[in-house]
PDB file of N, CA and C in Angstrom:
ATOM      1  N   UNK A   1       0.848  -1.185   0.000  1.00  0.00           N
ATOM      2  CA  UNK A   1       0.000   0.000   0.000  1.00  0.00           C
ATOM      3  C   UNK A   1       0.888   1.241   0.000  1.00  0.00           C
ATOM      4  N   UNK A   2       0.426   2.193  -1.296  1.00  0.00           N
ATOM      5  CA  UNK A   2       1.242   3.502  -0.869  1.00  0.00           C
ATOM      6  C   UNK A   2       1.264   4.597   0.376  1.00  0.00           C
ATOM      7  N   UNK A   3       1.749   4.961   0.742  1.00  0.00           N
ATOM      8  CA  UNK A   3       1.562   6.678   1.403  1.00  0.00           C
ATOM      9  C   UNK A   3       0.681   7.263   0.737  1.00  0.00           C
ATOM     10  N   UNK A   4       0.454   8.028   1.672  1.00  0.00           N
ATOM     11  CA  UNK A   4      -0.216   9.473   1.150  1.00  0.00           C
ATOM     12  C   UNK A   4       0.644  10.789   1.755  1.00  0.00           C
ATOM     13  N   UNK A   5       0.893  11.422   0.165  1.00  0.00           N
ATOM     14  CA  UNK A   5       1.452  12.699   0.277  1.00  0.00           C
ATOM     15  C   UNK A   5       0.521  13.570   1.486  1.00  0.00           C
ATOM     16  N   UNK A   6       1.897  14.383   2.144  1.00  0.00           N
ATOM     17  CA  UNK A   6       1.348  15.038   2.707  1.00  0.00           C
ATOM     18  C   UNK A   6       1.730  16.835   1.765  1.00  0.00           C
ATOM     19  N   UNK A   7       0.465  17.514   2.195  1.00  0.00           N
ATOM     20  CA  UNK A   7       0.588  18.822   1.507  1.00  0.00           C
ATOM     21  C   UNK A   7       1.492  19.733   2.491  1.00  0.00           C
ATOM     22  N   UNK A   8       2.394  20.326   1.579  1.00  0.00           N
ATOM     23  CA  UNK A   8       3.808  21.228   2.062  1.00  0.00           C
ATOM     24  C   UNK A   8       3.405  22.191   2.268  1.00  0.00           C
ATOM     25  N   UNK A   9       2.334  22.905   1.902  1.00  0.00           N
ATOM     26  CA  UNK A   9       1.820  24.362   2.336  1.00  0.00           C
ATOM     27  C   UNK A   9       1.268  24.074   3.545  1.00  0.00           C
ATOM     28  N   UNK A  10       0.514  23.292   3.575  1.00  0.00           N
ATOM     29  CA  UNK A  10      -0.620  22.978   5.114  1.00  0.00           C
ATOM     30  C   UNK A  10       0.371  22.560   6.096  1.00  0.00           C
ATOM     31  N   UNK A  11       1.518  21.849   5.719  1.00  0.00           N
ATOM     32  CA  UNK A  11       2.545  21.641   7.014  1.00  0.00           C
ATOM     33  C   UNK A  11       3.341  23.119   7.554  1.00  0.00           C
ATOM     34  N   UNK A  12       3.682  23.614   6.818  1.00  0.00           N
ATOM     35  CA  UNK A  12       3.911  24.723   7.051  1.00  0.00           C
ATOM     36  C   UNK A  12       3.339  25.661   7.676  1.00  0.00           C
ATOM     37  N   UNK A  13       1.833  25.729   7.344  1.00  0.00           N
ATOM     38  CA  UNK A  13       0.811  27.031   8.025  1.00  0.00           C
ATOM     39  C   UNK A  13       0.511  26.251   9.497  1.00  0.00           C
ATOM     40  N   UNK A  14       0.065  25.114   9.451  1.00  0.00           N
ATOM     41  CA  UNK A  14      -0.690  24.263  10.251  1.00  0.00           C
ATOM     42  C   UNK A  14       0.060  23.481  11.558  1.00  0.00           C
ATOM     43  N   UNK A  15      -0.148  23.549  12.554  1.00  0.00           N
ATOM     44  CA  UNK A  15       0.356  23.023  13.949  1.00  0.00           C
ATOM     45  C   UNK A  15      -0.302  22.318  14.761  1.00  0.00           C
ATOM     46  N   UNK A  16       0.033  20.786  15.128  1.00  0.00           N
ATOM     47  CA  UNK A  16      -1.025  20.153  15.906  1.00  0.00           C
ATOM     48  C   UNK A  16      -0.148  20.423  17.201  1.00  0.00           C
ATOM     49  N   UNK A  17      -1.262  20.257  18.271  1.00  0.00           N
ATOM     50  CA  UNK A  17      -0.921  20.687  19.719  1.00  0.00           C
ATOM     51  C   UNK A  17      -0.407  19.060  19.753  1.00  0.00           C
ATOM     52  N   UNK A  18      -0.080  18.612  21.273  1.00  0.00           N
ATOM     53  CA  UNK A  18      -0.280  17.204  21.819  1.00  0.00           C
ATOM     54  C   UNK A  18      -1.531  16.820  22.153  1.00  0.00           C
ATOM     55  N   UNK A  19      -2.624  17.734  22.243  1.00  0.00           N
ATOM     56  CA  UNK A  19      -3.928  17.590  22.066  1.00  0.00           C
ATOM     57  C   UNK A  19      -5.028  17.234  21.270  1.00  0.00           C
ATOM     58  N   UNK A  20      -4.003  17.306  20.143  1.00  0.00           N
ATOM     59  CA  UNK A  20      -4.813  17.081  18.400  1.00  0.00           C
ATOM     60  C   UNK A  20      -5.625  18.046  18.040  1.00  0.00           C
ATOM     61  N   UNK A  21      -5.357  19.509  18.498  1.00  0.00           N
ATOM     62  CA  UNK A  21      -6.005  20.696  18.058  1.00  0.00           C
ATOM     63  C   UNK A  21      -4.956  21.268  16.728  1.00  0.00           C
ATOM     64  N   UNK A  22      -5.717  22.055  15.913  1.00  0.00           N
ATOM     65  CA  UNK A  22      -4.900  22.116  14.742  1.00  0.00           C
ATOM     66  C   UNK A  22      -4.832  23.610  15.027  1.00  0.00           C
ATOM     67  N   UNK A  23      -3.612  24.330  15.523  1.00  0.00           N
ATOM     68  CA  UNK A  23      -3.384  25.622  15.445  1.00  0.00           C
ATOM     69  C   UNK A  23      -2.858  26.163  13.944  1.00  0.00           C
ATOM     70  N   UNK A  24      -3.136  27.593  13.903  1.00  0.00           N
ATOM     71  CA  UNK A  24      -2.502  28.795  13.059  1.00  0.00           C
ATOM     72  C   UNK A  24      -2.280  30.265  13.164  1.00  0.00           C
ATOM     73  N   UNK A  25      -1.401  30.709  12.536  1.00  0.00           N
ATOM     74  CA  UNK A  25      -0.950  32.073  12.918  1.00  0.00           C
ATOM     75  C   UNK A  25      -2.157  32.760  11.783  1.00  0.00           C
ATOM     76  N   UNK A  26      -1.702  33.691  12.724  1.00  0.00           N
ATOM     77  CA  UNK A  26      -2.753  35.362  11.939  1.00  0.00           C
ATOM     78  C   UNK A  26      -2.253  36.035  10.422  1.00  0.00           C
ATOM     79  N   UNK A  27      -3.258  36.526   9.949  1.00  0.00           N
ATOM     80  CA  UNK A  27      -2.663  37.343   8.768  1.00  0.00           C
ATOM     81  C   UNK A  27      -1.915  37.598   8.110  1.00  0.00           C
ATOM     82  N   UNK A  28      -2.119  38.992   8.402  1.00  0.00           N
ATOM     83  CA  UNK A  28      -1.259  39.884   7.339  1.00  0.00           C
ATOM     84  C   UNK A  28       0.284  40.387   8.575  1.00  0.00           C
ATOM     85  N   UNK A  29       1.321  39.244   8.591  1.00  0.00           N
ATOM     86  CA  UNK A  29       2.308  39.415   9.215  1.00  0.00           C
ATOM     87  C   UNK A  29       3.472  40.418   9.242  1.00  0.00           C
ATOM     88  N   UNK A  30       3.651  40.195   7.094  1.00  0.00           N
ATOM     89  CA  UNK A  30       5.057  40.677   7.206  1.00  0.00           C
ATOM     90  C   UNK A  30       4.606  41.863   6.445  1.00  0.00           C
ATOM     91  N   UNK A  31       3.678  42.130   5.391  1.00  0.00           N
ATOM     92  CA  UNK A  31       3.670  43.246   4.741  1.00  0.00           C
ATOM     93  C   UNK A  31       3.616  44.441   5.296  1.00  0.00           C
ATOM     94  N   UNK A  32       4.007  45.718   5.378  1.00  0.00           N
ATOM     95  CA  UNK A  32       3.679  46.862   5.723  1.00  0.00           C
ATOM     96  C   UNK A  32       3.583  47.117   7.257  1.00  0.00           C
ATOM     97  N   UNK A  33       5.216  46.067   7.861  1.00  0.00           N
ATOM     98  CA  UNK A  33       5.025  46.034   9.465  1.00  0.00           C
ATOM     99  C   UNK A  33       5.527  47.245  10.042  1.00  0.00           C
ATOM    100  N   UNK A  34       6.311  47.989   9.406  1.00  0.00           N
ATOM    101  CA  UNK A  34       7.153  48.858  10.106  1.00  0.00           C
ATOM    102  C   UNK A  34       5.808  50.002  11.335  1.00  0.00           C
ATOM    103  N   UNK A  35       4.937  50.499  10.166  1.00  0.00           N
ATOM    104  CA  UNK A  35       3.713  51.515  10.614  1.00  0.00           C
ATOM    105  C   UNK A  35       3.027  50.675  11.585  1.00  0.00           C
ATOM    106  N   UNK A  36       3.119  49.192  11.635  1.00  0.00           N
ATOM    107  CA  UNK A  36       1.768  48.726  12.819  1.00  0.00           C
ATOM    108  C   UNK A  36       2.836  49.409  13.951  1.00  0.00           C
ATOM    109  N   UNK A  37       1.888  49.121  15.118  1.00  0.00           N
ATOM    110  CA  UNK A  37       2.092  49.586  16.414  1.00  0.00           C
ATOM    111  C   UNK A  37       2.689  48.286  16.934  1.00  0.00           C
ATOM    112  N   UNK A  38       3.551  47.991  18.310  1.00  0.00           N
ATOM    113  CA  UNK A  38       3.816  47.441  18.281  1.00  0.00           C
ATOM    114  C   UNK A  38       2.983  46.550  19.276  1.00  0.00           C
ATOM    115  N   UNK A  39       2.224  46.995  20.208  1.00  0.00           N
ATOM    116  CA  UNK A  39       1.174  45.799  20.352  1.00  0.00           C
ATOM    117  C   UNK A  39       0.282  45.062  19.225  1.00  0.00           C
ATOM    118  N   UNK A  40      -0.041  45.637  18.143  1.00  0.00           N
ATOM    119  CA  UNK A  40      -0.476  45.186  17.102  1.00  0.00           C
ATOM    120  C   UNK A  40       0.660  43.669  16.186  1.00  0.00           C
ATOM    121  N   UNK A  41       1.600  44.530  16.408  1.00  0.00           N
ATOM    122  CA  UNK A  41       2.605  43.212  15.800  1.00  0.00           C
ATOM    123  C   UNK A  41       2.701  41.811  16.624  1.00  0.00           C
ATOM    124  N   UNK A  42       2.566  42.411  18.340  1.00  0.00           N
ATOM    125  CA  UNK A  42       2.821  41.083  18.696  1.00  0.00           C
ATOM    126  C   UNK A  42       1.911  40.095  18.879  1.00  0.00           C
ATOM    127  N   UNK A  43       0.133  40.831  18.658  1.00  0.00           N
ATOM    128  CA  UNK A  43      -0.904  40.137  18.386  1.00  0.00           C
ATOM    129  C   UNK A  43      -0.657  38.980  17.466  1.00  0.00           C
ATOM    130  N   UNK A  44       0.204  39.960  16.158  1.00  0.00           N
ATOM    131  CA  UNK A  44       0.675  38.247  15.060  1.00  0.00           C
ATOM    132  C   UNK A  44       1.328  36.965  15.658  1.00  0.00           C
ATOM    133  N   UNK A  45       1.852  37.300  16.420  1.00  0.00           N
ATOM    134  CA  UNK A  45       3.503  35.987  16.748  1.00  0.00           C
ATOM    135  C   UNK A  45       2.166  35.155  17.535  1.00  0.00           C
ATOM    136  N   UNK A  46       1.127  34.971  17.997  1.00  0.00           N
ATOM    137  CA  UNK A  46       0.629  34.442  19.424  1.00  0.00           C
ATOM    138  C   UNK A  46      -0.333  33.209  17.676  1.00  0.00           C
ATOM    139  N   UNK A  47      -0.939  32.190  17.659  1.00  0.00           N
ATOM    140  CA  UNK A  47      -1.412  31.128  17.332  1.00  0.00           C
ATOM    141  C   UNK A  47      -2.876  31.053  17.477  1.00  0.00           C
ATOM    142  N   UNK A  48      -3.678  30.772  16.516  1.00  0.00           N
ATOM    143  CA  UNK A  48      -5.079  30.433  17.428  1.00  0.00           C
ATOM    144  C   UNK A  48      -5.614  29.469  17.040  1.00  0.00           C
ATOM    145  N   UNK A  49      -6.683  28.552  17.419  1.00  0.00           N
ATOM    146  CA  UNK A  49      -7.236  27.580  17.136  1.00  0.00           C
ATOM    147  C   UNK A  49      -7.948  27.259  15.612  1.00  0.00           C
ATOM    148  N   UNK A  50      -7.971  26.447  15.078  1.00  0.00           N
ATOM    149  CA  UNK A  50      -8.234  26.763  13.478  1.00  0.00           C
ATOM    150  C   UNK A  50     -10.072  26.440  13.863  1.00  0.00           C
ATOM    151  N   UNK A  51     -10.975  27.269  12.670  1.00  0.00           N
ATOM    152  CA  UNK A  51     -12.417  27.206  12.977  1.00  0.00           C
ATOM    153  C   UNK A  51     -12.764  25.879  13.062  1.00  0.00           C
ATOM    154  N   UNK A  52     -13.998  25.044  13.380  1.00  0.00           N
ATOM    155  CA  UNK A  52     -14.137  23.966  13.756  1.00  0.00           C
ATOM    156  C   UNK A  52     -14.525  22.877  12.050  1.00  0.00           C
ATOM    157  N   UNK A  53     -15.179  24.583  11.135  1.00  0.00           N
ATOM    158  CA  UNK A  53     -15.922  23.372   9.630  1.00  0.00           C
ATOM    159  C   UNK A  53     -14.481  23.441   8.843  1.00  0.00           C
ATOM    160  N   UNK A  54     -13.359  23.797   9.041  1.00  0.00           N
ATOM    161  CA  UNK A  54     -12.010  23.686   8.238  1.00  0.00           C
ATOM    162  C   UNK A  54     -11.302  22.832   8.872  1.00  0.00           C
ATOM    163  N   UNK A  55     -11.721  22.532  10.135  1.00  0.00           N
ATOM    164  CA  UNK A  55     -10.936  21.013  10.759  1.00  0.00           C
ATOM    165  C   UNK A  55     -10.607  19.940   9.552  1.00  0.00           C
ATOM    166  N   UNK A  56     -11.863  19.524   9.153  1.00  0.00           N
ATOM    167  CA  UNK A  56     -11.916  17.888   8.217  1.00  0.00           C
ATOM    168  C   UNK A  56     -10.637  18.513   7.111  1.00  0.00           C
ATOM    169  N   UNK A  57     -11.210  19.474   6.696  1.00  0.00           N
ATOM    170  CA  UNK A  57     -10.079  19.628   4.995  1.00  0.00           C
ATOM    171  C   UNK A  57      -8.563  20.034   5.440  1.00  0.00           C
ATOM    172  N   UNK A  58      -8.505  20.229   6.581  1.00  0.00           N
ATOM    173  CA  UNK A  58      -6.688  20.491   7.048  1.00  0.00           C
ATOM    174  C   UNK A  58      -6.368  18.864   7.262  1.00  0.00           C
ATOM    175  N   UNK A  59      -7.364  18.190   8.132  1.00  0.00           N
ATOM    176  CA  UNK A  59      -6.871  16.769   8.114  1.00  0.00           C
ATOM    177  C   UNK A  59      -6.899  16.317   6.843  1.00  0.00           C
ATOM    178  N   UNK A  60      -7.130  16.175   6.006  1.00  0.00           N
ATOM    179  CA  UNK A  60      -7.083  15.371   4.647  1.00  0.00           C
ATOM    180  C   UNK A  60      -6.156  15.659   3.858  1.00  0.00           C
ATOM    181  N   UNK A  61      -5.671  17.511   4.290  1.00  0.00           N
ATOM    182  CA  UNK A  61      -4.729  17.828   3.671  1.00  0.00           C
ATOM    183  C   UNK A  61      -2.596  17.550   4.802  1.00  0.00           C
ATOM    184  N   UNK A  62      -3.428  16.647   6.239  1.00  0.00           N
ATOM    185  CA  UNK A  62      -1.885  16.308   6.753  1.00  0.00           C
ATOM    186  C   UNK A  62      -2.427  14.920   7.253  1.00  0.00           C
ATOM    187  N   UNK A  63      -2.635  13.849   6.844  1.00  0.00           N
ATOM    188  CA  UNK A  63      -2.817  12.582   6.664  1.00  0.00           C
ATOM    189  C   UNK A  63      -2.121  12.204   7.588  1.00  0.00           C
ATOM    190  N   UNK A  64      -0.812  12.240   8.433  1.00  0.00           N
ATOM    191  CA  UNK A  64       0.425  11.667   9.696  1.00  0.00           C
ATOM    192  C   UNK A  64       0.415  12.680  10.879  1.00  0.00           C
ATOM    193  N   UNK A  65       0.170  13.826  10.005  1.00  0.00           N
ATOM    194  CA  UNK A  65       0.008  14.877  11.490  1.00  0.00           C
ATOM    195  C   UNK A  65      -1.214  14.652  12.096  1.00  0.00           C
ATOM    196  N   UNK A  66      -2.068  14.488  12.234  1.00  0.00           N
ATOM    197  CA  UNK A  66      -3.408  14.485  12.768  1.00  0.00           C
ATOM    198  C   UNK A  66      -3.777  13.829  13.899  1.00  0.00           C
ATOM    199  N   UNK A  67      -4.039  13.785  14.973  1.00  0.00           N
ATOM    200  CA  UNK A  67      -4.833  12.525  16.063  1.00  0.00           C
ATOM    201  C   UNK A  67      -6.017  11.884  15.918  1.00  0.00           C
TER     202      UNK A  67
END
């Protein structure tokens, strides 16, 4: 039986906890950072939980990462 590819963009954006929650970072990070404020910037660096109806299609798109 083959593998299944896993997708290189979704590994990249996408983070499972040890919990099997699928985290991601915010936005608009790098463009046009100099003018944000800097509580505004560090809002980016912090992770949040991905919505609950994009759960299934991130799993399908990381087949080994997933719980």
């Amino acid at each position: 039986m083959s593998k299944i590819k896993t997708h290189k963009g979704a590994q990249s954006r996408f983070h499972i906890t040890g919990s099997g929650k699928i985290m991601r970072t915010k936005g608009p990070k790098s463009h046009l950072r100099r003018r944000k404020a800097k509580r505004t910037k560090r809002l980016f660096d912090e992770m949040i939980p991905v919505n609950p109806s994009d759960r299934t299609r991130i799993k399908r798109l990381l087949p080994y990462g997933v719980k």
